[in-house]
C-alpha atoms as a PDB file:
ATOM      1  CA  UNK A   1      25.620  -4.459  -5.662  1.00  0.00           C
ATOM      2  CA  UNK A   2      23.838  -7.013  -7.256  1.00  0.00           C
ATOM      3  CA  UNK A   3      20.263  -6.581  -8.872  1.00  0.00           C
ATOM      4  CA  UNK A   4      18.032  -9.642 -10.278  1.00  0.00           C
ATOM      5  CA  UNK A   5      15.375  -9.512 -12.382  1.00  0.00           C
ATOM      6  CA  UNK A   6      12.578 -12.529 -11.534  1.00  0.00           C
ATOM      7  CA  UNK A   7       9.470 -13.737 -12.450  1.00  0.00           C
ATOM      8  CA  UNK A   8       7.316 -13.359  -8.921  1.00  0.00           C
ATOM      9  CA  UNK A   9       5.842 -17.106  -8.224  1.00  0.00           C
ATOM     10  CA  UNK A  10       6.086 -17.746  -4.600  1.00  0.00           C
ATOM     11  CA  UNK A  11       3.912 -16.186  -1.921  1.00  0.00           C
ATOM     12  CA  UNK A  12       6.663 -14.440  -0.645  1.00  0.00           C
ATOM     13  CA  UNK A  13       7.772 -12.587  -4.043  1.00  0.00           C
ATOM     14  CA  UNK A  14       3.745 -11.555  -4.271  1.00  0.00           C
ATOM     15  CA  UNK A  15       4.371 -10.009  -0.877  1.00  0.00           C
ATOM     16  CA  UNK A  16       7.063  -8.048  -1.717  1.00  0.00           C
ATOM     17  CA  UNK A  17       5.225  -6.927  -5.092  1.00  0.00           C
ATOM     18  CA  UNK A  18       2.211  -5.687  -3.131  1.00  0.00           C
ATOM     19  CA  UNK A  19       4.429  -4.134  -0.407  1.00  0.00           C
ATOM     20  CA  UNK A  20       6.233  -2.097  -3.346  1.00  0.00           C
ATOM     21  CA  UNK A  21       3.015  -1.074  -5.149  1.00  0.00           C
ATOM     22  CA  UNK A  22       1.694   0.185  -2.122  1.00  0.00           C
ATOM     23  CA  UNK A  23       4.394   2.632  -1.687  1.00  0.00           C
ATOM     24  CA  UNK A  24       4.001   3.664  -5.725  1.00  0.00           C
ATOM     25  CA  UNK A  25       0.663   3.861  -4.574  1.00  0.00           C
ATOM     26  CA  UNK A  26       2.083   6.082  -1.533  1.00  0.00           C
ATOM     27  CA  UNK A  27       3.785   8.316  -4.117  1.00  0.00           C
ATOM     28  CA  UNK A  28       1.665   8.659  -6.235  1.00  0.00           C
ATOM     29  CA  UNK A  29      -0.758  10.162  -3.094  1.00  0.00           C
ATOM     30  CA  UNK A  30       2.293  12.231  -2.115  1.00  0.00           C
ATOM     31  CA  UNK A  31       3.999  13.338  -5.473  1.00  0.00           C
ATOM     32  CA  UNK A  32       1.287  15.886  -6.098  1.00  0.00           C
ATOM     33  CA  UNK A  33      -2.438  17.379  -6.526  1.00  0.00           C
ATOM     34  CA  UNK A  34      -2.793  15.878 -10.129  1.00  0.00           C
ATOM     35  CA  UNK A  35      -1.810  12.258  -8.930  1.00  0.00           C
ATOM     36  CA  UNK A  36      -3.691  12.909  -5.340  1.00  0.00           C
ATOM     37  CA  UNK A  37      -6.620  13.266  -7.085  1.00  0.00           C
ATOM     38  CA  UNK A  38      -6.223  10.499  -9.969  1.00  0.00           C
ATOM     39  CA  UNK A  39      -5.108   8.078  -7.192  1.00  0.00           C
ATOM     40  CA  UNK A  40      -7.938   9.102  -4.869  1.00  0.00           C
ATOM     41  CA  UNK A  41     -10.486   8.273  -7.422  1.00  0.00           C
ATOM     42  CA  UNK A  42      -8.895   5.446  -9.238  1.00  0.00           C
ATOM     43  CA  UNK A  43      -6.917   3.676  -6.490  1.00  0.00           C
ATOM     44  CA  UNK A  44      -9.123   4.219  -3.626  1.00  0.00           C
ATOM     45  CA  UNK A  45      -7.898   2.241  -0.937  1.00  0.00           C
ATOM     46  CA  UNK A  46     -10.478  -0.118  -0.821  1.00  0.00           C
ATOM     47  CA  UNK A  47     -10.403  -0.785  -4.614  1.00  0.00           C
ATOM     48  CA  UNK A  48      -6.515  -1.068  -4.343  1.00  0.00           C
ATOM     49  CA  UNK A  49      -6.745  -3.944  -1.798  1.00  0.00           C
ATOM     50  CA  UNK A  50      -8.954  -5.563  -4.153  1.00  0.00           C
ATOM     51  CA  UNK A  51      -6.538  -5.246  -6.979  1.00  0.00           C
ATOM     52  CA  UNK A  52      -3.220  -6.168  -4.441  1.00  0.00           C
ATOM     53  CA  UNK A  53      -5.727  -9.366  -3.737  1.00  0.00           C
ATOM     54  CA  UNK A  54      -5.977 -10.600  -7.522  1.00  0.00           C
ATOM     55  CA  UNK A  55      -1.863  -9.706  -8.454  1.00  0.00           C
ATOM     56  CA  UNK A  56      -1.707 -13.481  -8.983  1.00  0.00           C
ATOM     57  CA  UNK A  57      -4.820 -14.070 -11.145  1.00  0.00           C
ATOM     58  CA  UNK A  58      -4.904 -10.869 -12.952  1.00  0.00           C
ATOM     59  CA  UNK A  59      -1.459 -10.223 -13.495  1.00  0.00           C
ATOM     60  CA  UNK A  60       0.709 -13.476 -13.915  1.00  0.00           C
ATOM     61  CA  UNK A  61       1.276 -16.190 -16.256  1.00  0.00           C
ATOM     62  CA  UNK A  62      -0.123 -16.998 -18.635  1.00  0.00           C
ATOM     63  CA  UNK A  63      -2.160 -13.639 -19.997  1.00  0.00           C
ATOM     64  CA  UNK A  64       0.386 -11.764 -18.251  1.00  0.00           C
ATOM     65  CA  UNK A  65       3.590 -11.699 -15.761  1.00  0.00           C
ATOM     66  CA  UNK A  66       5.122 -10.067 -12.860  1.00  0.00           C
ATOM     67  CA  UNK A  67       8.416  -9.098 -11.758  1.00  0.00           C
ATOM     68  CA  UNK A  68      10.443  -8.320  -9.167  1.00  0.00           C
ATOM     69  CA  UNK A  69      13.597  -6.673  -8.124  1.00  0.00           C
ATOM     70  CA  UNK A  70      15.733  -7.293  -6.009  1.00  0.00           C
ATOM     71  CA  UNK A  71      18.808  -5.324  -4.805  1.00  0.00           C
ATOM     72  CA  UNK A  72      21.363  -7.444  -3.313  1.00  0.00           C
ATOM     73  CA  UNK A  73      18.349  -9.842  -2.049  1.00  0.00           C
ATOM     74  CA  UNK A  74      16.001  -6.895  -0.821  1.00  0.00           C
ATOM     75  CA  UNK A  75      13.084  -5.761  -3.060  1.00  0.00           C
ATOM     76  CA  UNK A  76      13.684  -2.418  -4.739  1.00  0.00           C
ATOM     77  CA  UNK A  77      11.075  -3.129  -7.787  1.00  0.00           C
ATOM     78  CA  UNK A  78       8.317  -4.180  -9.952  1.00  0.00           C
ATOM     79  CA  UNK A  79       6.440  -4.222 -13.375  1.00  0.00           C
ATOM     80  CA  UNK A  80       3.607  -6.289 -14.343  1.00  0.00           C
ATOM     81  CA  UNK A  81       1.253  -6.801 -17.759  1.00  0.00           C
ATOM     82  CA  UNK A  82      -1.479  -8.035 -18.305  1.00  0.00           C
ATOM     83  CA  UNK A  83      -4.041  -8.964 -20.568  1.00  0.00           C
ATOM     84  CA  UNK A  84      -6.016  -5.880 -22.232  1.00  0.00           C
ATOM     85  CA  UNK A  85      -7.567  -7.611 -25.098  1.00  0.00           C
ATOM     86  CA  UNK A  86      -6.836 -10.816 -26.941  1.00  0.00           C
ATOM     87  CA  UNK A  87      -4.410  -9.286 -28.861  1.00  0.00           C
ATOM     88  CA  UNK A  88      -2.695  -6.555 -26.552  1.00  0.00           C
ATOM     89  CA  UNK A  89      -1.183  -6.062 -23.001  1.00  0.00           C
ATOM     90  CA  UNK A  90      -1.085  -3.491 -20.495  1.00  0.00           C
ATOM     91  CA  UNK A  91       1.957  -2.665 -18.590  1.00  0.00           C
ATOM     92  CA  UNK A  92       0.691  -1.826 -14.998  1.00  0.00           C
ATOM     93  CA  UNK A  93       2.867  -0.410 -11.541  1.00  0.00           C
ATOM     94  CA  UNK A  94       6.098   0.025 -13.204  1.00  0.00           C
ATOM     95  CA  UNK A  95       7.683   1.029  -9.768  1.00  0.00           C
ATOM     96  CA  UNK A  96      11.410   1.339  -8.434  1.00  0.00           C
ATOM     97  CA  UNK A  97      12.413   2.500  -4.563  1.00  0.00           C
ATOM     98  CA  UNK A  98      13.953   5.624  -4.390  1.00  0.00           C
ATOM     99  CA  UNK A  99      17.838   4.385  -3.716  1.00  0.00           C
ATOM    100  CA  UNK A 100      16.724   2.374  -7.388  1.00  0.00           C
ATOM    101  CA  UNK A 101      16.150   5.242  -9.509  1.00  0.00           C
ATOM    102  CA  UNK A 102      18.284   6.492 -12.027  1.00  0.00           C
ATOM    103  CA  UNK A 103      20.248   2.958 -12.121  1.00  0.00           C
ATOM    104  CA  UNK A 104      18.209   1.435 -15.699  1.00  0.00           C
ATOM    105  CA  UNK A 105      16.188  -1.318 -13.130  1.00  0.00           C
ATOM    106  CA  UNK A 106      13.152   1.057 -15.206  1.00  0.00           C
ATOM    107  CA  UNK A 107      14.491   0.119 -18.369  1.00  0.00           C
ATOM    108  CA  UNK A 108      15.411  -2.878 -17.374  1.00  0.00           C
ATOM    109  CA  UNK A 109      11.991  -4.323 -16.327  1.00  0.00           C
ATOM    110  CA  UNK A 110      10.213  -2.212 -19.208  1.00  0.00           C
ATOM    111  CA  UNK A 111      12.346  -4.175 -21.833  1.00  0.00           C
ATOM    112  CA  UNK A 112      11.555  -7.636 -19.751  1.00  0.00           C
ATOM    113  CA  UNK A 113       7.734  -6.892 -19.827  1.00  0.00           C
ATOM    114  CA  UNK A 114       7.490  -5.766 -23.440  1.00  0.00           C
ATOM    115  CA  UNK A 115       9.904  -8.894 -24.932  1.00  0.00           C
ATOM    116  CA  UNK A 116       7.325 -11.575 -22.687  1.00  0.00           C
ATOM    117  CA  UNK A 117       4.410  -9.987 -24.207  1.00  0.00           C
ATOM    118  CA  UNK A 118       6.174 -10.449 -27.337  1.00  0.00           C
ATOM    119  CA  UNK A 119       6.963 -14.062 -27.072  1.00  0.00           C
ATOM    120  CA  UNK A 120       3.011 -14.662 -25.741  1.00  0.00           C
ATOM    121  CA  UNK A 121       2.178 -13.346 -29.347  1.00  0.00           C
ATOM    122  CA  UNK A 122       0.404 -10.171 -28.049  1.00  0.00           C
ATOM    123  CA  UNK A 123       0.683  -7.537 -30.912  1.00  0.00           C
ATOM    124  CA  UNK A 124       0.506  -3.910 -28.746  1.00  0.00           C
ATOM    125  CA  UNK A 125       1.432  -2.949 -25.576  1.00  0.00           C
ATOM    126  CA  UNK A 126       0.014  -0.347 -23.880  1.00  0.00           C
ATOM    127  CA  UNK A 127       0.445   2.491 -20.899  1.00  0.00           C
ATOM    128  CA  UNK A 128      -0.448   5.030 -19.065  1.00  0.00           C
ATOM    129  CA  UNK A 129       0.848   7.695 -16.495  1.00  0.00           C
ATOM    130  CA  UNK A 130       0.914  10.659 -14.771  1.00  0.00           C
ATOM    131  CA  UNK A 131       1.608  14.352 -17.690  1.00  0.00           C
ATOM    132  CA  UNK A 132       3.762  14.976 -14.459  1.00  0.00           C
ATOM    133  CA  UNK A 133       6.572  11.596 -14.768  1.00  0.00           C
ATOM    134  CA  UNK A 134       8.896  12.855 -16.739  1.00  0.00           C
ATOM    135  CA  UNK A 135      11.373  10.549 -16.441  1.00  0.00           C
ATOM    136  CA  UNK A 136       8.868   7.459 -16.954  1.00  0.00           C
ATOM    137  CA  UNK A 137       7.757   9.362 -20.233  1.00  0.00           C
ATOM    138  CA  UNK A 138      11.126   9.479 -21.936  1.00  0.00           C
ATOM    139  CA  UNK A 139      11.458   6.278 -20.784  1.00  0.00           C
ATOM    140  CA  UNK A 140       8.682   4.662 -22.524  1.00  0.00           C
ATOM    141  CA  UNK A 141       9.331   7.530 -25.951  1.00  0.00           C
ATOM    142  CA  UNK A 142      13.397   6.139 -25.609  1.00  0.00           C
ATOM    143  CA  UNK A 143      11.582   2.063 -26.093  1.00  0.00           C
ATOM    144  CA  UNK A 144       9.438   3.217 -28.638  1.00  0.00           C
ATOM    145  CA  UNK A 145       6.450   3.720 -27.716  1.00  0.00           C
ATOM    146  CA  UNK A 146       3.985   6.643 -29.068  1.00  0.00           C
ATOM    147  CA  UNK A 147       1.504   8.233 -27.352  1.00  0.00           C
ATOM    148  CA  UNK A 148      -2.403   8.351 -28.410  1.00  0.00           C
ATOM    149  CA  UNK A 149      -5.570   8.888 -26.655  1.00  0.00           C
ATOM    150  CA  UNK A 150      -7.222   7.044 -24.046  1.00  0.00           C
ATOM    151  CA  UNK A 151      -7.348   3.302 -24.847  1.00  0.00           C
ATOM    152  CA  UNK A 152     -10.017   2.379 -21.874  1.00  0.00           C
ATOM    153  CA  UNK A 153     -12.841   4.783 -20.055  1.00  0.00           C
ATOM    154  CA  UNK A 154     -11.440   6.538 -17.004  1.00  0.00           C
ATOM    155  CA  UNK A 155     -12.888   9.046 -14.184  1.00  0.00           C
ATOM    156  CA  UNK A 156     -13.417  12.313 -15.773  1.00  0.00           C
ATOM    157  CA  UNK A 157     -10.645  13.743 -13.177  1.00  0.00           C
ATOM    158  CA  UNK A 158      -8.021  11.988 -14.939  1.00  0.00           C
ATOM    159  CA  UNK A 159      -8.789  14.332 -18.152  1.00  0.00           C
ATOM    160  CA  UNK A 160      -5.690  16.184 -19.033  1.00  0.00           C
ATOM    161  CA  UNK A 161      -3.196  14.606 -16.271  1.00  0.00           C
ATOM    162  CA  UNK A 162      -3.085  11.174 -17.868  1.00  0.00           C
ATOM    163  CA  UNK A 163      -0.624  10.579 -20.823  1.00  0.00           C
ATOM    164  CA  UNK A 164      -1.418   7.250 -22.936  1.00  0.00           C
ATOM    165  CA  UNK A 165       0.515   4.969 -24.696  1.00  0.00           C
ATOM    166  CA  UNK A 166       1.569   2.224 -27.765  1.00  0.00           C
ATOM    167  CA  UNK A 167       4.126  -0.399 -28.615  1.00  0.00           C
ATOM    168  CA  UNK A 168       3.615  -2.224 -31.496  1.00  0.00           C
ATOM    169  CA  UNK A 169       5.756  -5.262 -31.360  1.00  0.00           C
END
Protein backbone atom coordinates (compact mmCIF):
# COMPACT_ATOMS: atom_id res chain seq x y z
CA UNK A 1 0.00 0.00 0.00
CA UNK A 2 1.51 2.94 -1.15
CA UNK A 3 0.30 6.58 -0.24
CA UNK A 4 1.76 9.94 -1.95
CA UNK A 5 1.52 13.14 -0.84
CA UNK A 6 1.29 15.87 -4.02
CA UNK A 7 0.88 19.23 -4.74
CA UNK A 8 -2.62 19.22 -6.97
CA UNK A 9 -1.61 21.11 -10.45
CA UNK A 10 -3.28 19.33 -13.22
CA UNK A 11 -6.98 19.44 -14.01
CA UNK A 12 -7.30 16.06 -13.15
CA UNK A 13 -5.76 16.28 -9.44
CA UNK A 14 -8.40 19.47 -9.01
CA UNK A 15 -11.02 16.90 -9.92
CA UNK A 16 -10.22 14.53 -7.56
CA UNK A 17 -9.85 17.39 -4.78
CA UNK A 18 -13.38 18.63 -5.47
CA UNK A 19 -14.74 15.05 -5.74
CA UNK A 20 -13.21 14.42 -2.10
CA UNK A 21 -14.46 17.70 -0.57
CA UNK A 22 -17.74 17.00 -1.71
CA UNK A 23 -17.99 13.88 0.21
CA UNK A 24 -16.39 15.89 3.52
CA UNK A 25 -18.99 18.06 2.52
CA UNK A 26 -21.37 14.81 2.45
CA UNK A 27 -20.22 14.04 6.01
CA UNK A 28 -20.29 16.74 7.36
CA UNK A 29 -24.37 16.84 6.19
CA UNK A 30 -24.55 13.27 7.52
CA UNK A 31 -22.27 13.18 10.72
CA UNK A 32 -24.85 15.06 12.72
CA UNK A 33 -27.48 17.97 13.66
CA UNK A 34 -24.62 20.41 14.77
CA UNK A 35 -22.67 19.98 11.38
CA UNK A 36 -26.23 19.64 9.35
CA UNK A 37 -26.96 22.83 10.37
CA UNK A 38 -23.38 24.63 10.15
CA UNK A 39 -23.02 23.01 6.68
CA UNK A 40 -26.54 23.97 5.62
CA UNK A 41 -25.89 27.55 6.30
CA UNK A 42 -22.27 27.86 5.51
CA UNK A 43 -21.81 25.36 2.66
CA UNK A 44 -25.03 25.67 0.97
CA UNK A 45 -24.82 23.88 -2.09
CA UNK A 46 -24.88 26.60 -4.28
CA UNK A 47 -22.17 28.55 -2.36
CA UNK A 48 -20.07 25.25 -2.27
CA UNK A 49 -20.03 24.99 -6.11
CA UNK A 50 -18.84 28.40 -6.11
CA UNK A 51 -16.03 27.66 -3.77
CA UNK A 52 -15.23 23.92 -5.67
CA UNK A 53 -15.11 26.53 -8.87
CA UNK A 54 -12.24 28.89 -7.42
CA UNK A 55 -9.99 25.67 -5.64
CA UNK A 56 -7.36 26.81 -8.15
CA UNK A 57 -7.38 30.60 -7.61
CA UNK A 58 -8.24 30.69 -4.04
CA UNK A 59 -6.44 27.91 -2.77
CA UNK A 60 -3.10 27.17 -4.70
CA UNK A 61 0.22 28.55 -5.21
CA UNK A 62 1.37 31.08 -4.48
CA UNK A 63 -0.89 32.54 -1.31
CA UNK A 64 -1.68 29.07 -0.68
CA UNK A 65 -1.49 25.18 -1.82
CA UNK A 66 -3.38 22.07 -2.23
CA UNK A 67 -2.84 18.53 -1.79
CA UNK A 68 -3.77 15.38 -2.59
CA UNK A 69 -3.67 11.81 -1.61
CA UNK A 70 -3.43 9.17 -3.17
CA UNK A 71 -3.67 5.50 -2.05
CA UNK A 72 -1.93 3.22 -4.30
CA UNK A 73 -2.90 5.76 -7.30
CA UNK A 74 -6.64 6.34 -6.14
CA UNK A 75 -7.53 9.55 -4.21
CA UNK A 76 -8.18 8.96 -0.52
CA UNK A 77 -7.33 12.80 0.55
CA UNK A 78 -6.89 16.42 0.79
CA UNK A 79 -5.82 19.65 2.70
CA UNK A 80 -5.54 23.04 1.40
CA UNK A 81 -4.45 26.79 2.89
CA UNK A 82 -4.86 29.66 1.96
CA UNK A 83 -4.32 33.13 2.37
CA UNK A 84 -6.21 34.76 5.53
CA UNK A 85 -4.30 37.90 5.85
CA UNK A 86 -0.90 39.04 4.68
CA UNK A 87 0.65 37.53 7.37
CA UNK A 88 -1.43 34.26 8.19
CA UNK A 89 -3.04 31.15 6.49
CA UNK A 90 -6.02 29.17 6.86
CA UNK A 91 -6.01 25.49 6.65
CA UNK A 92 -9.35 24.59 4.84
CA UNK A 93 -11.09 20.73 3.99
CA UNK A 94 -8.62 18.72 5.78
CA UNK A 95 -10.42 15.47 4.55
CA UNK A 96 -9.40 11.64 4.40
CA UNK A 97 -11.88 8.62 2.95
CA UNK A 98 -13.00 6.42 5.40
CA UNK A 99 -10.58 3.18 4.52
CA UNK A 100 -7.79 6.42 5.19
CA UNK A 101 -8.52 7.16 8.65
CA UNK A 102 -6.60 6.26 11.47
CA UNK A 103 -3.39 5.61 9.09
CA UNK A 104 -1.44 9.45 9.96
CA UNK A 105 -2.44 10.63 5.97
CA UNK A 106 -4.23 13.53 8.72
CA UNK A 107 -1.06 14.19 10.19
CA UNK A 108 0.61 13.74 7.39
CA UNK A 109 -1.00 16.48 5.20
CA UNK A 110 -1.47 18.78 8.42
CA UNK A 111 2.41 18.80 8.87
CA UNK A 112 2.78 19.38 4.81
CA UNK A 113 0.33 22.40 4.95
CA UNK A 114 1.71 24.05 8.07
CA UNK A 115 5.75 23.59 6.95
CA UNK A 116 4.60 25.38 3.16
CA UNK A 117 3.01 28.12 4.97
CA UNK A 118 6.11 28.28 6.83
CA UNK A 119 8.52 28.46 4.01
CA UNK A 120 5.95 31.28 2.22
CA UNK A 121 6.89 33.36 5.41
CA UNK A 122 3.27 33.36 6.78
CA UNK A 123 3.59 33.81 10.64
CA UNK A 124 0.04 31.94 12.00
CA UNK A 125 -1.93 29.38 10.82
CA UNK A 126 -5.25 29.05 11.54
CA UNK A 127 -8.49 26.49 11.86
CA UNK A 128 -11.57 25.67 12.51
CA UNK A 129 -14.00 22.63 13.06
CA UNK A 130 -16.75 20.95 14.22
CA UNK A 131 -16.81 20.79 18.98
CA UNK A 132 -17.96 17.27 17.66
CA UNK A 133 -14.27 15.98 15.64
CA UNK A 134 -12.58 14.66 18.14
CA UNK A 135 -10.06 13.07 16.51
CA UNK A 136 -9.27 16.23 14.17
CA UNK A 137 -9.02 18.23 17.57
CA UNK A 138 -6.26 16.21 19.16
CA UNK A 139 -4.88 16.23 16.04
CA UNK A 140 -4.37 19.82 15.57
CA UNK A 141 -3.66 20.17 20.02
CA UNK A 142 -0.86 16.98 19.25
CA UNK A 143 0.87 19.82 16.23
CA UNK A 144 0.57 22.53 18.46
CA UNK A 145 -1.89 24.44 17.88
CA UNK A 146 -4.14 26.37 20.66
CA UNK A 147 -7.44 27.18 20.47
CA UNK A 148 -8.97 30.92 20.74
CA UNK A 149 -12.05 32.57 19.64
CA UNK A 150 -13.41 33.18 16.37
CA UNK A 151 -10.79 34.68 14.02
CA UNK A 152 -13.46 35.71 11.09
CA UNK A 153 -17.50 36.55 11.41
CA UNK A 154 -19.61 33.44 10.97
CA UNK A 155 -23.57 32.61 10.90
CA UNK A 156 -24.83 32.94 14.33
CA UNK A 157 -25.75 29.00 14.11
CA UNK A 158 -22.24 28.13 14.23
CA UNK A 159 -22.11 29.69 17.96
CA UNK A 160 -21.01 27.04 20.32
CA UNK A 161 -20.40 24.05 17.67
CA UNK A 162 -17.35 25.64 16.09
CA UNK A 163 -13.90 25.18 17.83
CA UNK A 164 -11.08 27.75 16.54
CA UNK A 165 -7.64 27.60 16.17
CA UNK A 166 -3.60 28.94 16.17
CA UNK A 167 -0.17 27.91 15.03
CA UNK A 168 2.37 30.22 15.42
CA UNK A 169 5.24 29.18 13.29
Amino acid sequence: MAITLTEARTAEDFDAVRALCWDYRDLLINFGPDERAISEAVYAAPDYEKIMASLEREHARPDGIVLLARKDGVPVGCGMTHRFSARAVEIKRVFLSEDARGSGLGHRICTALIDQARADGYETVVLDTSINFAPARALYLKLGFIERGPYQPLPAVTEGRICFYELTL
